[in-house]
C-alpha atoms as a PDB file:
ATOM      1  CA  UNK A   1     -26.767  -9.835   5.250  1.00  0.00           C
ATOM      2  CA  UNK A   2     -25.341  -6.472   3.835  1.00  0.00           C
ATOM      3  CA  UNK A   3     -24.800  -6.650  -0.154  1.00  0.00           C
ATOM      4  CA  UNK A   4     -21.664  -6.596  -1.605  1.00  0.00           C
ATOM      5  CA  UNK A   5     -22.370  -3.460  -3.706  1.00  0.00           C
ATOM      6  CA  UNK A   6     -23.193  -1.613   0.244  1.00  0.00           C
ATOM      7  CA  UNK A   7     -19.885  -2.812   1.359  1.00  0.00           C
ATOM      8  CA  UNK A   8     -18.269  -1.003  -1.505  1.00  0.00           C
ATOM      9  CA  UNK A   9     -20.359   1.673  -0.809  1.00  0.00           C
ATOM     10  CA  UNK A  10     -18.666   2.154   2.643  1.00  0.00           C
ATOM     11  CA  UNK A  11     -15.159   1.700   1.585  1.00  0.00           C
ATOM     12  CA  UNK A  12     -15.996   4.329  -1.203  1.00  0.00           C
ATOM     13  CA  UNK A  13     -17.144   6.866   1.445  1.00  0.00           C
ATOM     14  CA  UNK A  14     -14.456   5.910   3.954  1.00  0.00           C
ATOM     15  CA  UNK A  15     -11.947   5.887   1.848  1.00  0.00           C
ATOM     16  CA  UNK A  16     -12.714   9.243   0.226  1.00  0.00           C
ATOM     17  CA  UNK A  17     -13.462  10.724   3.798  1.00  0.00           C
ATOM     18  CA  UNK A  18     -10.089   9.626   4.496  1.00  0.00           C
ATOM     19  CA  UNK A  19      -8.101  11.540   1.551  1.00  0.00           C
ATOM     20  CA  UNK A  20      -8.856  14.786   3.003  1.00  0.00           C
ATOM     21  CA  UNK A  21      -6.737  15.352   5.413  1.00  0.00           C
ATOM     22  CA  UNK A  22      -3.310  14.548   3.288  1.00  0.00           C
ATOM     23  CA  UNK A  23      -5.472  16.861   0.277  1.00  0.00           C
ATOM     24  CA  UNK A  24      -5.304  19.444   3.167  1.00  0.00           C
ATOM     25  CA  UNK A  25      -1.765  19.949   4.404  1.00  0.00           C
ATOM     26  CA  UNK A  26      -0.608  18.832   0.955  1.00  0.00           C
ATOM     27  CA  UNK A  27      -2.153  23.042   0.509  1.00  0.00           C
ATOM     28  CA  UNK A  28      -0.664  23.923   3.637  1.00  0.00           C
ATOM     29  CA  UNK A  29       2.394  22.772   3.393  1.00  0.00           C
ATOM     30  CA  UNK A  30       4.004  23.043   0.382  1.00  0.00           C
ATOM     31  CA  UNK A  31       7.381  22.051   1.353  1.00  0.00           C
ATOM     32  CA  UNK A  32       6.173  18.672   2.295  1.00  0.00           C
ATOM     33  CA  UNK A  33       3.640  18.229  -0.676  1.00  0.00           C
ATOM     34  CA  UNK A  34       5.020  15.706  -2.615  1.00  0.00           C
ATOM     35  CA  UNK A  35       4.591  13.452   0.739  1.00  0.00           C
ATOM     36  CA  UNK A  36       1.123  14.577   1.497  1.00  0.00           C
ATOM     37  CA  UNK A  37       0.314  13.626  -2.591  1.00  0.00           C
ATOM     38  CA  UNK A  38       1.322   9.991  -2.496  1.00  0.00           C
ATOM     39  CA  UNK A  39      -0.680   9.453   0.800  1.00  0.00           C
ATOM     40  CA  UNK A  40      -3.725  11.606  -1.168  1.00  0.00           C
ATOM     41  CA  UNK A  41      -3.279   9.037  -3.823  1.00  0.00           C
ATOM     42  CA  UNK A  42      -3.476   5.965  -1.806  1.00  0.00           C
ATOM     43  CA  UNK A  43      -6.880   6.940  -0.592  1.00  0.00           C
ATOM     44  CA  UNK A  44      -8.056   8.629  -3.288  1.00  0.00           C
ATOM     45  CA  UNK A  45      -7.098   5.540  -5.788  1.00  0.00           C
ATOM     46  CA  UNK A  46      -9.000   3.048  -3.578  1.00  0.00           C
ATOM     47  CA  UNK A  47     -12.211   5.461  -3.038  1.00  0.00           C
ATOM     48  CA  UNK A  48     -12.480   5.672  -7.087  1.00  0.00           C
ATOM     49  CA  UNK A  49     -11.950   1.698  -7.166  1.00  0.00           C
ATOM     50  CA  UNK A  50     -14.845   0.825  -4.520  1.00  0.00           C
ATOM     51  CA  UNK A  51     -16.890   3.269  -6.172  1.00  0.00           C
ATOM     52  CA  UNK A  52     -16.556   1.695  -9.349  1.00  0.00           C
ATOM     53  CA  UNK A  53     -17.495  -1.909  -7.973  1.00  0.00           C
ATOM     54  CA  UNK A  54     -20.013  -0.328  -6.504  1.00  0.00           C
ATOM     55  CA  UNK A  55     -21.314   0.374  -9.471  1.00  0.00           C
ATOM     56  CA  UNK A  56     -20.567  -2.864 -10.900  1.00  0.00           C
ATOM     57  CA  UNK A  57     -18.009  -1.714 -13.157  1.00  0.00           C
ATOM     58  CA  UNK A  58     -14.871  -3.952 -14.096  1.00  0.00           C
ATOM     59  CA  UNK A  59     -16.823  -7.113 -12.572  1.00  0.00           C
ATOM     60  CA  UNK A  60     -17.131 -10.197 -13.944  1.00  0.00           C
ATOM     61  CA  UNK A  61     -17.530 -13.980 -12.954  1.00  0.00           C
ATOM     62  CA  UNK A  62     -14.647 -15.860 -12.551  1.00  0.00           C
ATOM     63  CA  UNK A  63     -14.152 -19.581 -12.574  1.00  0.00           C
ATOM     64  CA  UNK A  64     -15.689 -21.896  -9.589  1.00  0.00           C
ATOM     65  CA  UNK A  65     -18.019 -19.592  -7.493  1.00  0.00           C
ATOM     66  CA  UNK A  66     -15.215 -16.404  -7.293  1.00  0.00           C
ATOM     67  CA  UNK A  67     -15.951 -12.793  -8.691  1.00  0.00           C
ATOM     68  CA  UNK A  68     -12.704 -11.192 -10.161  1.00  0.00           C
ATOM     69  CA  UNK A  69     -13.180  -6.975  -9.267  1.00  0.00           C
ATOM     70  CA  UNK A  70     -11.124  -5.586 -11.863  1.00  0.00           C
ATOM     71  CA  UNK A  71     -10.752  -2.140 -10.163  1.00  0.00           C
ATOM     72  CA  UNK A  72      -9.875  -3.908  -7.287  1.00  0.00           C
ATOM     73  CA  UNK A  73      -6.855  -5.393  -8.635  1.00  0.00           C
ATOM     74  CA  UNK A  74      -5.839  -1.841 -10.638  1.00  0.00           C
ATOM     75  CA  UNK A  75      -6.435  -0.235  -7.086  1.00  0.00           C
ATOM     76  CA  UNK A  76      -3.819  -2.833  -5.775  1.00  0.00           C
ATOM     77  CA  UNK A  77      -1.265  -2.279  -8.392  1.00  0.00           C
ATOM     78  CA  UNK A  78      -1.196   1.337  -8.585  1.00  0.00           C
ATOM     79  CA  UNK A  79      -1.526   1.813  -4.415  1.00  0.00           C
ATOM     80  CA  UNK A  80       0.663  -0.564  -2.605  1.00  0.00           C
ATOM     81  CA  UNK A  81       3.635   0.434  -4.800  1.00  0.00           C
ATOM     82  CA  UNK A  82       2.750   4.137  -3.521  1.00  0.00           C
ATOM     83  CA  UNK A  83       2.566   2.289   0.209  1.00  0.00           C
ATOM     84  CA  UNK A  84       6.061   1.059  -0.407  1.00  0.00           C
ATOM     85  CA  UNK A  85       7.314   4.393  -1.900  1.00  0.00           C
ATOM     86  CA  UNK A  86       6.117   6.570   0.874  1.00  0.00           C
ATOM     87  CA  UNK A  87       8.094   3.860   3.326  1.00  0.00           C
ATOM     88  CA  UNK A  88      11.379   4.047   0.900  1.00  0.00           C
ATOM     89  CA  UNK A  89      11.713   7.908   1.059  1.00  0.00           C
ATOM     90  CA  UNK A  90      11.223   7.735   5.004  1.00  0.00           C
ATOM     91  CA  UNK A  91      14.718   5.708   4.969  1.00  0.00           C
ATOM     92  CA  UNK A  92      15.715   7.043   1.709  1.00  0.00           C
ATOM     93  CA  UNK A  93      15.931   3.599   0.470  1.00  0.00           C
ATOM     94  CA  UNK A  94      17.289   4.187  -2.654  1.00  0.00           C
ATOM     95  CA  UNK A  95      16.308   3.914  -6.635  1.00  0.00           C
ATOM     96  CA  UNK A  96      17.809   0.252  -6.686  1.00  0.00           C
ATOM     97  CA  UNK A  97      15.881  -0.914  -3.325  1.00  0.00           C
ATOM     98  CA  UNK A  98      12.801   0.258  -4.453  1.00  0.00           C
ATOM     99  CA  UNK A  99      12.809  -0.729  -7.564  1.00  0.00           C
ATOM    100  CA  UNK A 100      13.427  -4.411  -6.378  1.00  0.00           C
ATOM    101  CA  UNK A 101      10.208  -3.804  -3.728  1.00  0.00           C
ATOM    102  CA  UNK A 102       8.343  -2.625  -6.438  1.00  0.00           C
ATOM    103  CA  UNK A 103       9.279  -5.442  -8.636  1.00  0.00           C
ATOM    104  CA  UNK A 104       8.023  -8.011  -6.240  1.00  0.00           C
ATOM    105  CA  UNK A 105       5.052  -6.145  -5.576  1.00  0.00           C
ATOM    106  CA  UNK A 106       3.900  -6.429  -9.211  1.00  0.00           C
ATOM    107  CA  UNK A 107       4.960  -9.965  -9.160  1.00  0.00           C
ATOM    108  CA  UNK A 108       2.517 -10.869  -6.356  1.00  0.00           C
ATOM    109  CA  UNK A 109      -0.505  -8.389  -7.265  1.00  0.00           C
ATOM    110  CA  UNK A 110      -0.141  -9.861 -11.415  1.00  0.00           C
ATOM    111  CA  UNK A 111       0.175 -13.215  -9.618  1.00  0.00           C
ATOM    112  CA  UNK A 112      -2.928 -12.890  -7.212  1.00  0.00           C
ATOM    113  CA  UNK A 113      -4.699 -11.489  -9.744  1.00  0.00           C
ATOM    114  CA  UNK A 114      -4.227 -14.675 -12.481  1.00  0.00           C
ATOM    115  CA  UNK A 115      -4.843 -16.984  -9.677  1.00  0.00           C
ATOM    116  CA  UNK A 116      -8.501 -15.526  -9.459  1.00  0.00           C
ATOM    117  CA  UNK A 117      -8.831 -16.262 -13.405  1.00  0.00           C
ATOM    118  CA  UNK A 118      -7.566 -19.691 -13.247  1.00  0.00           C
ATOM    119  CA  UNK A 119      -8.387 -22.956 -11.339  1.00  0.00           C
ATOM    120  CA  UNK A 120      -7.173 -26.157 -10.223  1.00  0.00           C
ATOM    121  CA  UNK A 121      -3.507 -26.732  -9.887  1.00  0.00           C
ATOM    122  CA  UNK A 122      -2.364 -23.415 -11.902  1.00  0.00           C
ATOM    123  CA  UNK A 123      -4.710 -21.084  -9.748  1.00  0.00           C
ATOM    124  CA  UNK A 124      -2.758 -22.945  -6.727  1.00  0.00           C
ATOM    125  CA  UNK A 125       0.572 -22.401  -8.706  1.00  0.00           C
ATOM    126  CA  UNK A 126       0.058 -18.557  -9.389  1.00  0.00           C
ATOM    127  CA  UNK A 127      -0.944 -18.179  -5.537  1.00  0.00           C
ATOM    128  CA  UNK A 128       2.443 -20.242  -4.790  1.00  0.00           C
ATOM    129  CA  UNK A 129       3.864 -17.635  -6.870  1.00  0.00           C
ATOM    130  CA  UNK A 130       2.681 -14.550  -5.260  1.00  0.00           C
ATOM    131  CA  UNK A 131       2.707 -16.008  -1.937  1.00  0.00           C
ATOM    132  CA  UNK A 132       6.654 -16.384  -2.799  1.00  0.00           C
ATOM    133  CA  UNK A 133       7.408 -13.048  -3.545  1.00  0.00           C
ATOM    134  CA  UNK A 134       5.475 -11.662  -0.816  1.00  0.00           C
ATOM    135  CA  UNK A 135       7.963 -13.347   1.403  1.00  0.00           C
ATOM    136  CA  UNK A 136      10.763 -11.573  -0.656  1.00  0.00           C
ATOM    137  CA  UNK A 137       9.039  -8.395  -0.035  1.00  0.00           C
ATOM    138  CA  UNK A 138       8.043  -8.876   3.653  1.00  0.00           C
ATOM    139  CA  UNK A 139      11.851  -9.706   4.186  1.00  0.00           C
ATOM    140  CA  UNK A 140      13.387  -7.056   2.391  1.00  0.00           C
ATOM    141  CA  UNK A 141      11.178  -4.477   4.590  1.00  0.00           C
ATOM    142  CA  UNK A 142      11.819  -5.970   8.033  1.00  0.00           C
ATOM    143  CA  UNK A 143      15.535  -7.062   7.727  1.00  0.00           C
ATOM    144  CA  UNK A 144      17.215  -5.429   4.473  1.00  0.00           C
ATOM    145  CA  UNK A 145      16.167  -1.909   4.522  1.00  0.00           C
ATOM    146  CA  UNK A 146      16.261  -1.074   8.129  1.00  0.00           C
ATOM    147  CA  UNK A 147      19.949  -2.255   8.382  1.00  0.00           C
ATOM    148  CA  UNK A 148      20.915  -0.684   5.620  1.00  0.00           C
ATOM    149  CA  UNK A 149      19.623   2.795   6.626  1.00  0.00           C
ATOM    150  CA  UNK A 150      20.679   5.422   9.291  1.00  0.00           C
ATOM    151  CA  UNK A 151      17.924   7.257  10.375  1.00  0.00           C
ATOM    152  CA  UNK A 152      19.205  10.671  10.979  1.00  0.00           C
ATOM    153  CA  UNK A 153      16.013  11.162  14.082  1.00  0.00           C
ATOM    154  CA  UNK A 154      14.226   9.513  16.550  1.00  0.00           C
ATOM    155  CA  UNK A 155      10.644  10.819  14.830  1.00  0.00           C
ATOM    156  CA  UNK A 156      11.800   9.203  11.749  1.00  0.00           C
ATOM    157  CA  UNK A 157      12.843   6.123  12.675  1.00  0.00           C
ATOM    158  CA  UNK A 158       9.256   5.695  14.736  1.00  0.00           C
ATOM    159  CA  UNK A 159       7.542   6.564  11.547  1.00  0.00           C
ATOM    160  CA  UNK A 160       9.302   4.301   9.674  1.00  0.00           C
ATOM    161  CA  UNK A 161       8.483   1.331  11.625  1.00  0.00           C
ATOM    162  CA  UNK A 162       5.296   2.261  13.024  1.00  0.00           C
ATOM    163  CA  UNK A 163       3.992   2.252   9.049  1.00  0.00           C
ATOM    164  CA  UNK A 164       6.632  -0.451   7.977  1.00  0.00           C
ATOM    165  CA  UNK A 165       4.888  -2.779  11.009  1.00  0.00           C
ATOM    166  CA  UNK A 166       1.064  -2.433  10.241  1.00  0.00           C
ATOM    167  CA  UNK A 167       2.045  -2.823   6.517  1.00  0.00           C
ATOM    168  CA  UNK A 168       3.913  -5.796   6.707  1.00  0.00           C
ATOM    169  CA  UNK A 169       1.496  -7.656   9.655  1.00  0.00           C
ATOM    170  CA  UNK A 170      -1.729  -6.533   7.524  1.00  0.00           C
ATOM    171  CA  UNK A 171      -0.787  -7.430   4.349  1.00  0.00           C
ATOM    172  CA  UNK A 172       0.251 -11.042   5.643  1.00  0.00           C
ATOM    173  CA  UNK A 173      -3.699 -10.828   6.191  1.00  0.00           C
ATOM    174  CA  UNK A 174      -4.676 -10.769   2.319  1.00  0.00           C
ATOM    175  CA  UNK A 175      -3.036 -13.902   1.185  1.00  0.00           C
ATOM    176  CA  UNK A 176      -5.505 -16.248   4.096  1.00  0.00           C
ATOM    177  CA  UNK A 177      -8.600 -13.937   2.839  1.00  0.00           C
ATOM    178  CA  UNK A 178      -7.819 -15.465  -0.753  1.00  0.00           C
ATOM    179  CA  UNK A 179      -7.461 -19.076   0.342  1.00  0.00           C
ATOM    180  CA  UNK A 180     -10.718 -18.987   2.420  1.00  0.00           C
ATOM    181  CA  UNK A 181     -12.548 -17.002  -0.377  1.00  0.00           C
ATOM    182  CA  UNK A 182     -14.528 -18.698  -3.320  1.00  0.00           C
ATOM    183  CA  UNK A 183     -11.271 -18.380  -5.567  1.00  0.00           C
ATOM    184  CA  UNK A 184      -9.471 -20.994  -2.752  1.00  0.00           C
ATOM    185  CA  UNK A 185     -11.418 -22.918  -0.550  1.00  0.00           C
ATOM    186  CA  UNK A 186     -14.826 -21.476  -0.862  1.00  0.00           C
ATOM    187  CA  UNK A 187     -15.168 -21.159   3.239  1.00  0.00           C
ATOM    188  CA  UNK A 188     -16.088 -17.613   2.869  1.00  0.00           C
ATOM    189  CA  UNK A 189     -18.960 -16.217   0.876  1.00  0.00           C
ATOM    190  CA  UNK A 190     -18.886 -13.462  -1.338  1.00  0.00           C
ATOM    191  CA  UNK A 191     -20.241 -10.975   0.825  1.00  0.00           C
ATOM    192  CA  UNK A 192     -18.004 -11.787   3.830  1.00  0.00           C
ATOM    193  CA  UNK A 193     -15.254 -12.031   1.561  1.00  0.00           C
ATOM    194  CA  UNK A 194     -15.774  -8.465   0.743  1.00  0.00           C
ATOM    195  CA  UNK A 195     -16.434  -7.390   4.120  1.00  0.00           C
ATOM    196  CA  UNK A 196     -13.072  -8.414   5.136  1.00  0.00           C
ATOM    197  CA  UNK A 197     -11.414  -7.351   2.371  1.00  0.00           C
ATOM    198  CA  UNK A 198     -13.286  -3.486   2.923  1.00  0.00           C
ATOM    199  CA  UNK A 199     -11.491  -3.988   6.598  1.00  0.00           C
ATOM    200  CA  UNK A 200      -8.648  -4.970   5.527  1.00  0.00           C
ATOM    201  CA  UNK A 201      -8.362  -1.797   3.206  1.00  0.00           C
ATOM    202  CA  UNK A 202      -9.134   0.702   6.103  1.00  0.00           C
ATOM    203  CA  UNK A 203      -6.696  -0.921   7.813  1.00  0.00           C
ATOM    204  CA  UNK A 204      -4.111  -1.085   5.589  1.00  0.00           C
ATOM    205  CA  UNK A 205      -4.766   2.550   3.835  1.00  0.00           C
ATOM    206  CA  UNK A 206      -6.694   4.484   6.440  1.00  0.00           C
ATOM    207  CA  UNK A 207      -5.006   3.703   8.882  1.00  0.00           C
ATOM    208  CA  UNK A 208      -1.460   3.931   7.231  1.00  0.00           C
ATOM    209  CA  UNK A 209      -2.736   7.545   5.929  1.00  0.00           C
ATOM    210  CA  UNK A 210      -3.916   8.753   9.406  1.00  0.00           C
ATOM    211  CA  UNK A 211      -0.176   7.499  11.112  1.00  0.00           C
ATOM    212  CA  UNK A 212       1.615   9.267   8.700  1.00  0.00           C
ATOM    213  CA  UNK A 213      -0.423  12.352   8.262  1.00  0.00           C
ATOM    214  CA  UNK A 214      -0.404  12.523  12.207  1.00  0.00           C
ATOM    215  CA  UNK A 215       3.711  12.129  12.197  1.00  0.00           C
ATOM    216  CA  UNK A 216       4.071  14.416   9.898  1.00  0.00           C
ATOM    217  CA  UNK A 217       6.596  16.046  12.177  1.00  0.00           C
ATOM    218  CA  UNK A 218       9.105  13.633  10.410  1.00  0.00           C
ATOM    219  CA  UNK A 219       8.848  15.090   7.764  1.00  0.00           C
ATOM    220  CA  UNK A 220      10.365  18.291   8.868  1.00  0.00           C
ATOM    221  CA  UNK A 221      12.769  16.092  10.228  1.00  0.00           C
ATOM    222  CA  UNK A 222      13.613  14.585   6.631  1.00  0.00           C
ATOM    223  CA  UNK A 223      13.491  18.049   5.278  1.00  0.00           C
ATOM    224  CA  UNK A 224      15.893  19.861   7.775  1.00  0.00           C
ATOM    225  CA  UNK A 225      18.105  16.917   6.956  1.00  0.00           C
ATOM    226  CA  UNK A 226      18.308  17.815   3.077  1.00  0.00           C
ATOM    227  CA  UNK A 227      18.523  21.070   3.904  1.00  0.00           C
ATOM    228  CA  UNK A 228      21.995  20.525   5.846  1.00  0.00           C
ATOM    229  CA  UNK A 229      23.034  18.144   3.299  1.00  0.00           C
ATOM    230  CA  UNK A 230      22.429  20.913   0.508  1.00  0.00           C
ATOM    231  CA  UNK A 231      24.313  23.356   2.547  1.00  0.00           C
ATOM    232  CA  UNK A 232      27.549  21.020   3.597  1.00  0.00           C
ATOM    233  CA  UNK A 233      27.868  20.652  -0.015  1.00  0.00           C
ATOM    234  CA  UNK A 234      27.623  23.996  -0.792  1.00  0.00           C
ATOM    235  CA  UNK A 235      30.286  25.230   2.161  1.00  0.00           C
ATOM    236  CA  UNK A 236      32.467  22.248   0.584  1.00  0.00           C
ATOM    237  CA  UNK A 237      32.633  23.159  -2.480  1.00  0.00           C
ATOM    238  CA  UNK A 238      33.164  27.352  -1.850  1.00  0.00           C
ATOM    239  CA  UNK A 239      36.384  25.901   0.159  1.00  0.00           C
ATOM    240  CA  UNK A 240      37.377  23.860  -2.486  1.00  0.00           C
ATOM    241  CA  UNK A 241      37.331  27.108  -4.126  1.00  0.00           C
END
């Protein structure tokens, strides 16, 4: 059976293999770079956070037969907010929406995350918890945001729910990892547990990364769109004048 630390070898490599392309055109294409920087960042964030459990860094036994990865939770907090970001200025969500998306995120990373530390009844409680606001964030992705947003193209709106879709459906994926893993159940041993976890995480970020980086033709999209806006204003106001 392959070790844990070789599975978090591979996501390191994968991972970091994966953060060059957005590194690239984030050079290339100025106009775009702040785009091309957050989808750097989601790779690059979870390459430095398997590296460091490869190296056995942050990791420590938990209660029952778990293992709570430290950098794996950090790499959770700081990346699927920058998931959800990237998706809110597709649709130009808004400050307020994302800030709610955001909260809930925290809510059920924090909660995951004490749920690993704990046992019994709590641990079950905290899962409840983040399980909960999941649901709150799921929701607010499929039905809230997309009605409340007029996608001004075609390209964008594909984007949008190409990378809204294998966001949502994946990350309903994390939640039965936990209750089959050591910290729930115990049906899954360490090792798999990471194995699937390392899938997951290609999934969820290499794959996410490699969408977006290969429509980034909605980006000019988004961009034209700005610049038009910026312009109206600008012929409003000189006839105002």
């Amino acid at each position: 059976m392959i070790a844990i630390s070789t599975w978090a070898w591979i996501g390191t490599v994968g991972l970091a293999i994966a953060t060059i392309p957005p590194l690239w055109f984030a050079v290339k294409n100025p106009r775009n770079r702040t785009y091309y920087a957050i989808l750097a960042a989601i790779t690059g964030i979870a390459a430095a956070s398997y590296a460091a459990m490869a190296l056995n860094i942050g990791t420590f036994d938990a209660p029952g037969d778990a293992i709570f990865y430290a950098p794996r939770y950090i790499d959770w907090l700081l990346t699927t907010p920058l998931l959800v970001l990237y998706l809110a200025m597709l649709c130009k969500a808004g400050v307020r929406m994302y800030a709610t998306l955001i909260t809930l995120d925290i809510i059920l990373i924090a909660s995951g995350a004490a749920a690993v530390l704990t046992t019994g009844t709590l641990s079950w409680a905290l899962f409840g918890v983040g399980s909960l606001a999941y649901l709150g964030l799921a929701y607010l992705l499929v039905k809230t945001v997309p009605q409340q947003t007029s996608f001004r193209s075609d390209r964008i709106s594909m984007q949008f729910f190409k990378l809204r879709n294998i966001t949502v459906v994946l990350w309903t994926l994390y939640p039965v990892v936990w209750v089959f893993s050591p910290a729930g159940f115990g049906w899954l041993t360490l090792n798999t547990e990471m194995m699937v976890v390392v899938y997951l995480d290609f999934i969820t970020k290499v794959a996410f990364v490699a969408i977006a980086v290969n429509g980034r033709a909605a980006l000019d999209d988004l961009n034209e769109i700005e610049l038009t806006m910026n312009s109206d204003g600008v012929e409003s106001a000189l006839g105002a004048d």
